[in-house]
C-alpha atoms as a PDB file:
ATOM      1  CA  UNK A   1       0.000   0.000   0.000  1.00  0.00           C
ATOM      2  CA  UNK A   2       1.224   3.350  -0.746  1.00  0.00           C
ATOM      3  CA  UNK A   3       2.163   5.436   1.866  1.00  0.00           C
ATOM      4  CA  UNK A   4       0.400   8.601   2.317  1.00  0.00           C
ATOM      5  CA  UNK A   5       1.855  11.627   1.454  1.00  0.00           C
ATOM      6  CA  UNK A   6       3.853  13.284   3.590  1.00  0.00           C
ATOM      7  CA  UNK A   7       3.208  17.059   3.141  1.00  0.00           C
ATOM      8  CA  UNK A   8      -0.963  16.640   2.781  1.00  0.00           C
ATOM      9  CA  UNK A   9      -2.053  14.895   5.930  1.00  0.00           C
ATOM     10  CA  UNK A  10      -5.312  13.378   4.483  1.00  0.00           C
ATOM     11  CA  UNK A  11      -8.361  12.928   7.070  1.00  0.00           C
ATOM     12  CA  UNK A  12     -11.186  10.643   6.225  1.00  0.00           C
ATOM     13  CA  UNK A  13     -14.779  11.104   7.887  1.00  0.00           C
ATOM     14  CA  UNK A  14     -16.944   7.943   7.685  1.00  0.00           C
ATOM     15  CA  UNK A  15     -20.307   9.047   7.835  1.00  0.00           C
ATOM     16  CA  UNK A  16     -21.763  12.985   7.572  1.00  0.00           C
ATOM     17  CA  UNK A  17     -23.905  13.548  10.760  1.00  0.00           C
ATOM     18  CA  UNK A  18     -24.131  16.332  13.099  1.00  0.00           C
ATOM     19  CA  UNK A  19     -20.784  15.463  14.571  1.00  0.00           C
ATOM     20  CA  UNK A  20     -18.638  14.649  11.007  1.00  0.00           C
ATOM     21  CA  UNK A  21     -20.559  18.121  10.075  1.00  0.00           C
ATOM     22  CA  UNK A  22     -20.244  20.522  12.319  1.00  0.00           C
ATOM     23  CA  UNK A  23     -17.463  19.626  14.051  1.00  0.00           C
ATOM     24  CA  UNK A  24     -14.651  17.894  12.079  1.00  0.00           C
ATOM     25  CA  UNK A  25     -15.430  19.026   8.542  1.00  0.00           C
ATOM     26  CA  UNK A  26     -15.090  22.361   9.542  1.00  0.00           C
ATOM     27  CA  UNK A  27     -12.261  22.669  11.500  1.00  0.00           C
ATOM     28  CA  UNK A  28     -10.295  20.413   8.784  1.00  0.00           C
ATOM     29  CA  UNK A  29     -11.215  22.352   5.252  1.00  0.00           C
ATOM     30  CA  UNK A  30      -9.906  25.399   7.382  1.00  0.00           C
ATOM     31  CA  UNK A  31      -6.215  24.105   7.975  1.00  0.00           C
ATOM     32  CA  UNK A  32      -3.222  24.192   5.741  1.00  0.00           C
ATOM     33  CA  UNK A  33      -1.808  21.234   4.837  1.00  0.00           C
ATOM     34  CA  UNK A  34      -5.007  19.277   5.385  1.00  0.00           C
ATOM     35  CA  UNK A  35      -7.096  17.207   2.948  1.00  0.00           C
ATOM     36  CA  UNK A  36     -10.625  16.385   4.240  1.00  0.00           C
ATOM     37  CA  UNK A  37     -13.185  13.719   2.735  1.00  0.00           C
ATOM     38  CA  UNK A  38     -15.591  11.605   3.329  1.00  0.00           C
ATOM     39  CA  UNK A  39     -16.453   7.797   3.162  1.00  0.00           C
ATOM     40  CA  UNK A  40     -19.819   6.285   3.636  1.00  0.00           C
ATOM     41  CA  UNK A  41     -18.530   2.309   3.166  1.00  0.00           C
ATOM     42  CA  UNK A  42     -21.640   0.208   3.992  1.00  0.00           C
ATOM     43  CA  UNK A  43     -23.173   0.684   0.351  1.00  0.00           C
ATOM     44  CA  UNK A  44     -26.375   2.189   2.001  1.00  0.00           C
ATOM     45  CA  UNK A  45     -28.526   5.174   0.608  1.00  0.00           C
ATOM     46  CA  UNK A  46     -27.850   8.701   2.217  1.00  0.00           C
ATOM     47  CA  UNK A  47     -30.484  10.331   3.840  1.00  0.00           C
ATOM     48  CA  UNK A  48     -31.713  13.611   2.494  1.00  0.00           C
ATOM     49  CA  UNK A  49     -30.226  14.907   5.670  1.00  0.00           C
ATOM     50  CA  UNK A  50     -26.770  13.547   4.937  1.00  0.00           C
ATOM     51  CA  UNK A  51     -26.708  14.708   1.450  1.00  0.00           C
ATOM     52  CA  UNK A  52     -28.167  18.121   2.195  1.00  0.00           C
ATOM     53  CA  UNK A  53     -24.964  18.143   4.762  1.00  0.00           C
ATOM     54  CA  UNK A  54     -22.416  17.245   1.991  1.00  0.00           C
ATOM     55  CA  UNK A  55     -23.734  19.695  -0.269  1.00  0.00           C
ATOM     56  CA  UNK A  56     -23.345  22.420   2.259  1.00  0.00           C
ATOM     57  CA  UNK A  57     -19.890  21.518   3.273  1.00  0.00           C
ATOM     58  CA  UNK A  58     -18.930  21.216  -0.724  1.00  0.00           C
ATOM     59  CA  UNK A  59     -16.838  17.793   0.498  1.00  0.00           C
ATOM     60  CA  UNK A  60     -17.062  14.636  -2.097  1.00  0.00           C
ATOM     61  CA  UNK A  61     -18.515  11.184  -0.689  1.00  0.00           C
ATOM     62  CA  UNK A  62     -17.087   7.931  -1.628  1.00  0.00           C
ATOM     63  CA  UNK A  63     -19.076   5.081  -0.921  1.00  0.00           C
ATOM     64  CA  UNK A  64     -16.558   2.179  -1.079  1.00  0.00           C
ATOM     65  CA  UNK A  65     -14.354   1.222   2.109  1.00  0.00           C
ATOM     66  CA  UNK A  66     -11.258   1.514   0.336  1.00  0.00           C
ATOM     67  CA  UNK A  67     -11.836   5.526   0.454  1.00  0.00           C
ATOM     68  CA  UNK A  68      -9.928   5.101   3.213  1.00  0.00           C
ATOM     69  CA  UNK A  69      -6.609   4.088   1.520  1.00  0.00           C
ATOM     70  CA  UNK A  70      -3.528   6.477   2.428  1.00  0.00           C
ATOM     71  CA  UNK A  71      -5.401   8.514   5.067  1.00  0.00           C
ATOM     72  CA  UNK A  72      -3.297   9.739   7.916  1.00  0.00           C
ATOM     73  CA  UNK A  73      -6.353   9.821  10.731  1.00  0.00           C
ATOM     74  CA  UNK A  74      -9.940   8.483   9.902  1.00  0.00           C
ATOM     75  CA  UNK A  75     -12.612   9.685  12.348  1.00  0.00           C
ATOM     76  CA  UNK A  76     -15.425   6.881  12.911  1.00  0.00           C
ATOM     77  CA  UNK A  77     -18.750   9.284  13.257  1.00  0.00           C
ATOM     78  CA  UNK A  78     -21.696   7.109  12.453  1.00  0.00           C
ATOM     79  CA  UNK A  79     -24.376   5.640  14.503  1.00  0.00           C
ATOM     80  CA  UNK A  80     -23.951   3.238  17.777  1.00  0.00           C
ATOM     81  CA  UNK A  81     -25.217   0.420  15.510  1.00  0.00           C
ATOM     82  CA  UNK A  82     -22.943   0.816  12.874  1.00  0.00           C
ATOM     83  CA  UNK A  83     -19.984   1.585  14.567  1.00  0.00           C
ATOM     84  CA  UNK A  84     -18.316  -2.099  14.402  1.00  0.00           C
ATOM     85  CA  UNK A  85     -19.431  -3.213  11.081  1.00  0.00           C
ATOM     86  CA  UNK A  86     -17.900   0.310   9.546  1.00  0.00           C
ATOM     87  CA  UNK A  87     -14.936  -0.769  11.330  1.00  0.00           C
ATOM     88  CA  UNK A  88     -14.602  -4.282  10.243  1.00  0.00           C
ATOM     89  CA  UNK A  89     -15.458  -2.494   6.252  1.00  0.00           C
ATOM     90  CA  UNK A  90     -12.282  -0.035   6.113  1.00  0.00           C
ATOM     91  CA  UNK A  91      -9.497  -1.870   8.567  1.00  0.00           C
ATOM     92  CA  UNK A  92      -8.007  -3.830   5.856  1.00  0.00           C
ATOM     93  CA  UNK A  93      -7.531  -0.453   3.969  1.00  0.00           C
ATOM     94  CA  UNK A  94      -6.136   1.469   6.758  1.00  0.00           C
ATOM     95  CA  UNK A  95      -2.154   1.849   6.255  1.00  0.00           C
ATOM     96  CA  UNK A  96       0.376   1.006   8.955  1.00  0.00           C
ATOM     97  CA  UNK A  97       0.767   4.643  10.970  1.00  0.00           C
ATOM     98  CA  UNK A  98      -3.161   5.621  10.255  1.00  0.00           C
ATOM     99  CA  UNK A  99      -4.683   6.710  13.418  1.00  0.00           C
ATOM    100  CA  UNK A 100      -8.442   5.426  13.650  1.00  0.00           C
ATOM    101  CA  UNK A 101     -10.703   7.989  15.577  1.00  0.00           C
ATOM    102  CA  UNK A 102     -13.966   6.255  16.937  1.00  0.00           C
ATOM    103  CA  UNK A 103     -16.002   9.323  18.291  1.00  0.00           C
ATOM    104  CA  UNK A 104     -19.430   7.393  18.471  1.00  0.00           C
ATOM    105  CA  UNK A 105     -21.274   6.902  21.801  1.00  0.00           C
ATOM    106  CA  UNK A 106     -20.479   3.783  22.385  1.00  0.00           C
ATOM    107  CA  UNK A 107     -20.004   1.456  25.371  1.00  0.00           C
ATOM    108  CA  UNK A 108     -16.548  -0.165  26.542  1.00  0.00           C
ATOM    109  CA  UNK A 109     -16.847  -3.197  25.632  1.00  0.00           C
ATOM    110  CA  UNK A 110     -17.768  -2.037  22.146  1.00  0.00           C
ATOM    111  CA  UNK A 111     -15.163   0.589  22.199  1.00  0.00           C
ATOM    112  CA  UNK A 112     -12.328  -2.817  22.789  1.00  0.00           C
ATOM    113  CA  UNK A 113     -13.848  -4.947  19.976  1.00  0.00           C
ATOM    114  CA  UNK A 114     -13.563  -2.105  17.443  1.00  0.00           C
ATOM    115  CA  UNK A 115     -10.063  -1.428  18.854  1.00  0.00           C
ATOM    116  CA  UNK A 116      -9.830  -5.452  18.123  1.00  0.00           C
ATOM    117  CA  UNK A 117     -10.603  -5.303  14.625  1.00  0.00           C
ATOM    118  CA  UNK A 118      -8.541  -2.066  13.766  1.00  0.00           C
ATOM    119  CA  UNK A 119      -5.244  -3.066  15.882  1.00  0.00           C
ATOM    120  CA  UNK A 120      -5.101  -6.541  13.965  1.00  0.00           C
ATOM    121  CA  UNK A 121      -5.048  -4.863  10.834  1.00  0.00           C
ATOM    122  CA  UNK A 122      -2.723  -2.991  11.881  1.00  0.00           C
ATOM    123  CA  UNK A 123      -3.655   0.690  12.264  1.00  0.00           C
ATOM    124  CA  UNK A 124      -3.884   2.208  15.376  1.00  0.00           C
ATOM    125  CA  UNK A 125      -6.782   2.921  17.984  1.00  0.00           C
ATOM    126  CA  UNK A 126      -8.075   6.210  19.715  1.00  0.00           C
ATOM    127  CA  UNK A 127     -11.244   6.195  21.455  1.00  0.00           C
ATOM    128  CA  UNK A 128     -12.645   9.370  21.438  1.00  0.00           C
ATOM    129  CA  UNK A 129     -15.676  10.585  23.165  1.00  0.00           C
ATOM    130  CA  UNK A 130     -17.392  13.745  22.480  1.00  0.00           C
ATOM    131  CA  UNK A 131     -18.646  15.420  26.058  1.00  0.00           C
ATOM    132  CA  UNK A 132     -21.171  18.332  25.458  1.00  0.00           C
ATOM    133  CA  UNK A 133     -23.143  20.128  22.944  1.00  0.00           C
ATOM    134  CA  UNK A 134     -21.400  20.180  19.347  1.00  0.00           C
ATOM    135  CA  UNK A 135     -24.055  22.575  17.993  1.00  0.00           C
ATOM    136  CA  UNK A 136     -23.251  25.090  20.673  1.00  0.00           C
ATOM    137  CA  UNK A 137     -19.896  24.746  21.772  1.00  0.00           C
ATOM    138  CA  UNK A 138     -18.003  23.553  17.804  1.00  0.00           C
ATOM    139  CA  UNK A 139     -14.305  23.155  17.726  1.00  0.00           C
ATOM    140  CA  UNK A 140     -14.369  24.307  22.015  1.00  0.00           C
ATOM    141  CA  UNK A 141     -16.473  20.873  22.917  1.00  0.00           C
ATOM    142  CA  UNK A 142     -14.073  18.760  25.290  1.00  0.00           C
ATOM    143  CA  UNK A 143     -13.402  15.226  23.923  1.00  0.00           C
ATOM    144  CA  UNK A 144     -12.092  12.724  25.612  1.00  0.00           C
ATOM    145  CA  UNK A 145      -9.464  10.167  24.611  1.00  0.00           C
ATOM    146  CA  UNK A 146      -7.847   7.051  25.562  1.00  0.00           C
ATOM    147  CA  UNK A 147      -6.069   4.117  23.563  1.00  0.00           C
ATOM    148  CA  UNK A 148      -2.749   3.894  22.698  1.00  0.00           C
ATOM    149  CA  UNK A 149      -2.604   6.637  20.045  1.00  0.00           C
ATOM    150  CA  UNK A 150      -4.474   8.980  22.206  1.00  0.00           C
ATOM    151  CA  UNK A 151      -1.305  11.018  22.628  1.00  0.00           C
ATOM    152  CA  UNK A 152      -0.771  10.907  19.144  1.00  0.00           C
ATOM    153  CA  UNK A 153      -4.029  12.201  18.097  1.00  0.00           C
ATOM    154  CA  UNK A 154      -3.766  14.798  21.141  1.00  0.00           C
ATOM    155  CA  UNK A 155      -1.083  16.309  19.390  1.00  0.00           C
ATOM    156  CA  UNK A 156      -2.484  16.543  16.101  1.00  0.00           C
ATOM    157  CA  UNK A 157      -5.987  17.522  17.235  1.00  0.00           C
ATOM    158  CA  UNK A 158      -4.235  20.130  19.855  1.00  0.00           C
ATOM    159  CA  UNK A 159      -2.252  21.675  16.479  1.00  0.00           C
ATOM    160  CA  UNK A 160      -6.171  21.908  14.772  1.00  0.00           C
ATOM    161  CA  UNK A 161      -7.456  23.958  17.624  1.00  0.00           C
ATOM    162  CA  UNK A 162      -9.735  21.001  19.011  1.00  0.00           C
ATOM    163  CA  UNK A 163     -10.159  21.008  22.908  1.00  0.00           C
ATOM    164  CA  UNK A 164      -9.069  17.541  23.593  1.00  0.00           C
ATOM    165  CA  UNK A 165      -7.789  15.669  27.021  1.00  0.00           C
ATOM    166  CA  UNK A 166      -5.745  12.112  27.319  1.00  0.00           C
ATOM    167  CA  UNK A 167      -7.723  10.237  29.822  1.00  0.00           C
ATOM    168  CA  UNK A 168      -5.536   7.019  29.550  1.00  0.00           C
ATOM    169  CA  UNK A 169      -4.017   4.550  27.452  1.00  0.00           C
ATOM    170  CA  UNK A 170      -6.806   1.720  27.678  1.00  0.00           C
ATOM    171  CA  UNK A 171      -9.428   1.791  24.537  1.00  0.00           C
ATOM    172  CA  UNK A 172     -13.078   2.003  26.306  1.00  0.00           C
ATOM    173  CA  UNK A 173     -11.826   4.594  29.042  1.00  0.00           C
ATOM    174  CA  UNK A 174     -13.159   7.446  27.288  1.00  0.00           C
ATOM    175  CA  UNK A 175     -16.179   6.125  25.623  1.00  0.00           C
ATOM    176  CA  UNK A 176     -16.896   4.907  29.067  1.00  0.00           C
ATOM    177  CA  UNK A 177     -16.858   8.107  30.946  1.00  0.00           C
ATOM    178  CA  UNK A 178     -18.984   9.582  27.779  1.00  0.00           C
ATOM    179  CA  UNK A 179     -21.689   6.692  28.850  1.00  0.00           C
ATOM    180  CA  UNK A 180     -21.742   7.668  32.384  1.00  0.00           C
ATOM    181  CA  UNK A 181     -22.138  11.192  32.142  1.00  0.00           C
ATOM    182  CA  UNK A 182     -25.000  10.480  29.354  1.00  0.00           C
ATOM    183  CA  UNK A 183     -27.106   8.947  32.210  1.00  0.00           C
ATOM    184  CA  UNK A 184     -27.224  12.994  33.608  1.00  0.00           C
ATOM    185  CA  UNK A 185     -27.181  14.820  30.284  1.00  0.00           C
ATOM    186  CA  UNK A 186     -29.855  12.561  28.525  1.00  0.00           C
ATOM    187  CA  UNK A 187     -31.628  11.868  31.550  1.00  0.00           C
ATOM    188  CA  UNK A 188     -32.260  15.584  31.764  1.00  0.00           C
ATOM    189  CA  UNK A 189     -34.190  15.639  28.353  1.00  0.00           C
ATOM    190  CA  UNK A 190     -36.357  12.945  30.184  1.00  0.00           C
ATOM    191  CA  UNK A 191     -36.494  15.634  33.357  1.00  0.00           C
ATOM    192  CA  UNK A 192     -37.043  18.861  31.254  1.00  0.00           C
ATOM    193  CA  UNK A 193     -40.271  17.375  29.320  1.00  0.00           C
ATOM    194  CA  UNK A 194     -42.130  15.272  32.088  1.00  0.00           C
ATOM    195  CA  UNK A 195     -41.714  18.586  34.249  1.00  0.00           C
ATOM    196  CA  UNK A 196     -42.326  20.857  31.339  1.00  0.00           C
ATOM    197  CA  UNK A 197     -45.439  18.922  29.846  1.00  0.00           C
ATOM    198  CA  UNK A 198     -46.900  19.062  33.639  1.00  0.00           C
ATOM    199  CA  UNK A 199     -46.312  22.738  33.515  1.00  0.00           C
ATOM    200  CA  UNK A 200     -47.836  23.159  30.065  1.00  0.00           C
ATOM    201  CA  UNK A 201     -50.684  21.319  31.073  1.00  0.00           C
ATOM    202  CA  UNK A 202     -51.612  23.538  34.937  1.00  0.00           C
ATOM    203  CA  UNK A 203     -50.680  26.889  32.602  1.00  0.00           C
ATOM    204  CA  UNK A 204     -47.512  26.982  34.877  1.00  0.00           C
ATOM    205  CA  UNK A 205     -44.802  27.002  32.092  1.00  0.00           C
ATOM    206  CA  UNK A 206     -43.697  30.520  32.734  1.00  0.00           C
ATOM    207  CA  UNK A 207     -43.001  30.328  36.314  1.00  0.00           C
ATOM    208  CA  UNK A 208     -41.182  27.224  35.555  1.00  0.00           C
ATOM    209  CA  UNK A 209     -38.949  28.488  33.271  1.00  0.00           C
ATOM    210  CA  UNK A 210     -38.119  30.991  35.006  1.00  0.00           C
ATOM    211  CA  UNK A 211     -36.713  29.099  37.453  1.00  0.00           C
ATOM    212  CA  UNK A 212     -34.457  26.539  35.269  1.00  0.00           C
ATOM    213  CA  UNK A 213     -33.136  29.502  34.139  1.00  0.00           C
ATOM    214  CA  UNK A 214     -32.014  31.205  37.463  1.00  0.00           C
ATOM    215  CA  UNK A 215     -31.356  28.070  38.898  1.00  0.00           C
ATOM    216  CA  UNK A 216     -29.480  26.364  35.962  1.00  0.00           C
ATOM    217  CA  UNK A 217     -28.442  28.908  34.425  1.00  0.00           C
ATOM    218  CA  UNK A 218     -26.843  28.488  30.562  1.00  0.00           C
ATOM    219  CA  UNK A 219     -28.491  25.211  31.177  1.00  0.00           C
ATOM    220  CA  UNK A 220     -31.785  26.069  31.752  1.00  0.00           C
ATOM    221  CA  UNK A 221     -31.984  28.909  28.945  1.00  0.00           C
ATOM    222  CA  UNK A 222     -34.652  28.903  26.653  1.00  0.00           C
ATOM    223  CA  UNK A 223     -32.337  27.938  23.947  1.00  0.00           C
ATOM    224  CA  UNK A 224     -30.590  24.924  25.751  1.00  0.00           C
ATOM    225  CA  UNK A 225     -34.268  23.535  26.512  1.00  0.00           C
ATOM    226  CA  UNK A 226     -35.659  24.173  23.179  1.00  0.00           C
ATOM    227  CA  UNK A 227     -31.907  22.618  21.574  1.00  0.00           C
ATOM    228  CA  UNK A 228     -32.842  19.206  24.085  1.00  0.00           C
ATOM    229  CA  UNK A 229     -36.139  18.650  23.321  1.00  0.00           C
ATOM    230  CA  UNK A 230     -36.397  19.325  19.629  1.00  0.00           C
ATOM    231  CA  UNK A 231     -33.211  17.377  18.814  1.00  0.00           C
ATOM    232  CA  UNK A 232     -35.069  14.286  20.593  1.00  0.00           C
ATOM    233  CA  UNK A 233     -38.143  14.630  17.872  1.00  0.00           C
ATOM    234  CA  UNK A 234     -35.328  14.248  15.729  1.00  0.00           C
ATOM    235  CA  UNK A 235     -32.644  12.179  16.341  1.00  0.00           C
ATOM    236  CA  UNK A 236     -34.662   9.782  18.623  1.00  0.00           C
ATOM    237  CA  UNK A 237     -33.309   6.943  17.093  1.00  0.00           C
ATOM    238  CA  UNK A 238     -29.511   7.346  17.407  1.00  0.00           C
ATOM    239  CA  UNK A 239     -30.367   8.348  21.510  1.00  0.00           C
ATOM    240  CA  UNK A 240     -32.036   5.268  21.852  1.00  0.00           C
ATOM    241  CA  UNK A 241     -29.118   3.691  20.856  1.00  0.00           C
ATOM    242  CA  UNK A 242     -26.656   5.173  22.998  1.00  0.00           C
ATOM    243  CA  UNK A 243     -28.888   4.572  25.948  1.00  0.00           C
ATOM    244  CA  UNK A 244     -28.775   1.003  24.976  1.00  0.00           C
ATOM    245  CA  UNK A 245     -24.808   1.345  25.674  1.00  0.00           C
ATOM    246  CA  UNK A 246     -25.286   2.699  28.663  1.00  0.00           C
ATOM    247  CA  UNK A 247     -27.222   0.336  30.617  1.00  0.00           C
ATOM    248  CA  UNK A 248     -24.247  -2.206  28.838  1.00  0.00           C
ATOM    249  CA  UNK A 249     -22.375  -0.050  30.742  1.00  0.00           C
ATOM    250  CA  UNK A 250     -24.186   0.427  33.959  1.00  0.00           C
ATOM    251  CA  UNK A 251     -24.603  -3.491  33.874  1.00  0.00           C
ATOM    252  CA  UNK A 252     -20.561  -4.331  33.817  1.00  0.00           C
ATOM    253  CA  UNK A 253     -20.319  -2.530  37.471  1.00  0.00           C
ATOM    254  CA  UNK A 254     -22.993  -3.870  38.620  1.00  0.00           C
ATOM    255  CA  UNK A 255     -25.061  -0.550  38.780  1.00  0.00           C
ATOM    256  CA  UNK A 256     -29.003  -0.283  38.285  1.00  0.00           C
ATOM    257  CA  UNK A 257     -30.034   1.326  35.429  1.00  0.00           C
ATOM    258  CA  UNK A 258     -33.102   2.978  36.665  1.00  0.00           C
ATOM    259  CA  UNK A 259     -33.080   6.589  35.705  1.00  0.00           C
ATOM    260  CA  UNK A 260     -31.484   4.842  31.858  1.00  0.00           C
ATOM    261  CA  UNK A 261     -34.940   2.935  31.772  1.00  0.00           C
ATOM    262  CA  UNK A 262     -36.799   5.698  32.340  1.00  0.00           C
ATOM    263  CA  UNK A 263     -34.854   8.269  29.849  1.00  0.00           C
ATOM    264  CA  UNK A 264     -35.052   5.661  27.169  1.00  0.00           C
ATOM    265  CA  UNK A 265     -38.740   5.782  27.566  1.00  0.00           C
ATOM    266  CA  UNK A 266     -39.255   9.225  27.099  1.00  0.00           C
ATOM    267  CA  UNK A 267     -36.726   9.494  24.336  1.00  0.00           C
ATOM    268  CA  UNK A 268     -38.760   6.683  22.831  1.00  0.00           C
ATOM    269  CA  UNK A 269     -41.976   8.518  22.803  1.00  0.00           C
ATOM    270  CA  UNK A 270     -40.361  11.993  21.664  1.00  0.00           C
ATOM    271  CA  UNK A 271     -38.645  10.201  18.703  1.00  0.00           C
ATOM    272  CA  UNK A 272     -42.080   9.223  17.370  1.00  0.00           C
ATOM    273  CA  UNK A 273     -43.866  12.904  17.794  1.00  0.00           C
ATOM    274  CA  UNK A 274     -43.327  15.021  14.112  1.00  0.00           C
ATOM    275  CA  UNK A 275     -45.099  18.376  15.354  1.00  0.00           C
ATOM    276  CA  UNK A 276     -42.260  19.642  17.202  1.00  0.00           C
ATOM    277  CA  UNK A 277     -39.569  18.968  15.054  1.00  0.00           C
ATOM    278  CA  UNK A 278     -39.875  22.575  13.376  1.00  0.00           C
ATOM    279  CA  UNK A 279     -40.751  24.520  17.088  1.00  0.00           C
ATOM    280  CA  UNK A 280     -38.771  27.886  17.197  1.00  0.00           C
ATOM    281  CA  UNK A 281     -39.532  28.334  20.795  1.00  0.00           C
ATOM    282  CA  UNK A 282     -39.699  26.852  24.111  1.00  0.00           C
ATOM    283  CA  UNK A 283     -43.655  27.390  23.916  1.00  0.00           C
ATOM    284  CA  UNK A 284     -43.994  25.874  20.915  1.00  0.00           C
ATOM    285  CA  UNK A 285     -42.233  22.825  21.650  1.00  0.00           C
ATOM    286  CA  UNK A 286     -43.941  21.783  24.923  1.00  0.00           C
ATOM    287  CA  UNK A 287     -46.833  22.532  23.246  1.00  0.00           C
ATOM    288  CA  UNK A 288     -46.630  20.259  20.677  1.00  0.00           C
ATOM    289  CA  UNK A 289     -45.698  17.595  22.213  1.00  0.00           C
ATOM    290  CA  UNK A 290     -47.970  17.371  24.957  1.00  0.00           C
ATOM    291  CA  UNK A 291     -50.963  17.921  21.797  1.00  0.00           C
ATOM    292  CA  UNK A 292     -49.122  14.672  20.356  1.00  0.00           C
ATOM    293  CA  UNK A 293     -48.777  12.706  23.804  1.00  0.00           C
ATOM    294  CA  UNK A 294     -51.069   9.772  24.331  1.00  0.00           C
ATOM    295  CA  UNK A 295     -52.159  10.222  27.613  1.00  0.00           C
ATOM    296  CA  UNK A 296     -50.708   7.998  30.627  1.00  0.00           C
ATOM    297  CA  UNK A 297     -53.559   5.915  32.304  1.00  0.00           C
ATOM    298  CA  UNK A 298     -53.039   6.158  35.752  1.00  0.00           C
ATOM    299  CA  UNK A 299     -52.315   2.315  36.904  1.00  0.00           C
ATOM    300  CA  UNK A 300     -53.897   2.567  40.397  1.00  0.00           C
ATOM    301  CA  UNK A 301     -57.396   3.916  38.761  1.00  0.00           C
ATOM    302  CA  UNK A 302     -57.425   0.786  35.842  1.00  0.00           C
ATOM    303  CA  UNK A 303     -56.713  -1.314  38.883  1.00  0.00           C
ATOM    304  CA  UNK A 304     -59.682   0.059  40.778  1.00  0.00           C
ATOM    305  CA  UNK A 305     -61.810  -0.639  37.718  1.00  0.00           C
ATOM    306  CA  UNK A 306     -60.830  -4.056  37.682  1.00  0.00           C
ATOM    307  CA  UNK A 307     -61.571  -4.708  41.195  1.00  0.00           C
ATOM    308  CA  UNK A 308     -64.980  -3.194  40.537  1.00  0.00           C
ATOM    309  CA  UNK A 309     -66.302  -5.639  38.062  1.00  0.00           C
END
């Protein structure tokens, strides 16, 4: 395999979502010396979404898993679901020095398979996990890393402006930090619209948020609230997912996965509601969803019916 060139370090993105989008594509078509593209290797259809991404960023798609050939860093940015079977697709094109970047919200023991499959190929392994808001925060969102190229990357990321941390050397160390701290920041989507729908519904809202906001505050803004629960309507699917890694997670230490149960039921349930998916305000948003809520029977009244007949 031909060695990639030395002067043009060449990054490959496999997959175009918010992440590969907002973050990665634009901070690498800004620096010198940098060639950016992207690889979608499992032979599926784009989304509208996707290709209404690519077209925006002006970068050109492959679609075969040898797009990776010669690249000096690809960054893994696709679904949970996907994330080993992209892996398995490109390691036998990855050369000898590439550095693989897996930056999906994945568990551990996930995180070390994919390491696995990438290390016996022969390219090397960073597990990198992305820890806030990428719409809000861009190139400034802290991501973790650990494996044993996470130095490596650090330094090349560092030289891009990114606002990464080494967490350790062990693959599944950073991914698993991402999966604990995704049982506060996703279970407050499940917190924000059970308390805001209650709100909605007693003509409280106002007071309410008025409240998040002085006692959360950038966290309990009107935007950060309307930026949580309209990204649920809309990216459901991939959430559900990741809470699917967490209880993995939760389960290895022996930890109940309560509030994870509960968060993946109201993420559930928002995924499927279309209404608020175009809300431009916090108003709006509660609003439609509790119009498109099927109400909750109360379990202690259907009992009493029961016991009636």
């Amino acid at each position: 395999m031909t060695p990639h060139n030395s002067q043009v370090q060449k990054w490959v993105l496999l997959g175009f979502g918010e992440v590969a989008a907002t973050l990665f594509a634009p901070t690498l078509r800004g620096a010198t010396g940098v060639e950016c593209s992207v690889c979608l290797p499992l032979g599926r259809q784009p989304s509208e979404a996707t290709l209404r991404r690519l077209r925006a960023s002006g970068l050109v798609a492959t679609y075969e898993a040898s797009g990776v050939n010669n690249a000096a860093v690809v960054v893994s940015a696709v679904t949970p679901a996907a994330a080993v079977r992209v892996a398995e697709s490109v390691a036998p094109y990855l050369g000898a020095d590439c550095i693989y970047v897996d930056v999906n919200s994945v568990a551990g023991p996930t995180v070390a398979q994919i390491a696995g499959v990438i290390e016996s190929q022969g390219g090397r392994f960073v597990d990198a996990a992305i820890m806030g808001p990428v719409p809000l925060l861009r190139d400034q969102v802290p991501i973790f890393l650990s494996g044993r190229a996470a130095a490596n990357f650090h330094k090349l990321a560092s030289a891009l402006g990114l606002n990464t941390t080494v967490v350790s050397s062990q693959p599944g160390d950073a991914s698993s930090a991402k999966m604990v701290w995704s049982v506060m920041t996703k279970g407050t989507i499940a917190l924000l619209a059970e308390t805001l729908i209650a709100a909605h519904r007693l003509g409280l809202l106002d007071p309410l948020r008025q409240l998040l906001a002085q006692e959360y505050g950038q966290a309990g803004t009107d935007a950060m609230i309307l930026r949580m629960l309209r990204s649920t309507t809309l990216s459901g699917a991939r959430r559900l997912d990741e809470m699917d890694e967490v209880k993995k997670t939760l389960d290895a230490v022996s930890v109940p996965a309560w509030t994870v149960g509960a968060t993946r039921r109201w993420i559930s349930e928002l995924s499927r509601l279309t209404a608020a998916r175009t809300s431009q305000s916090v108003e709006e948003v509660v609003r439609a969803i509790s119009e498109e809520l099927e109400p909750v029977k109360s379990q202690r009244r259907v009992s009493e019916v029961k016991g009636d007949q």
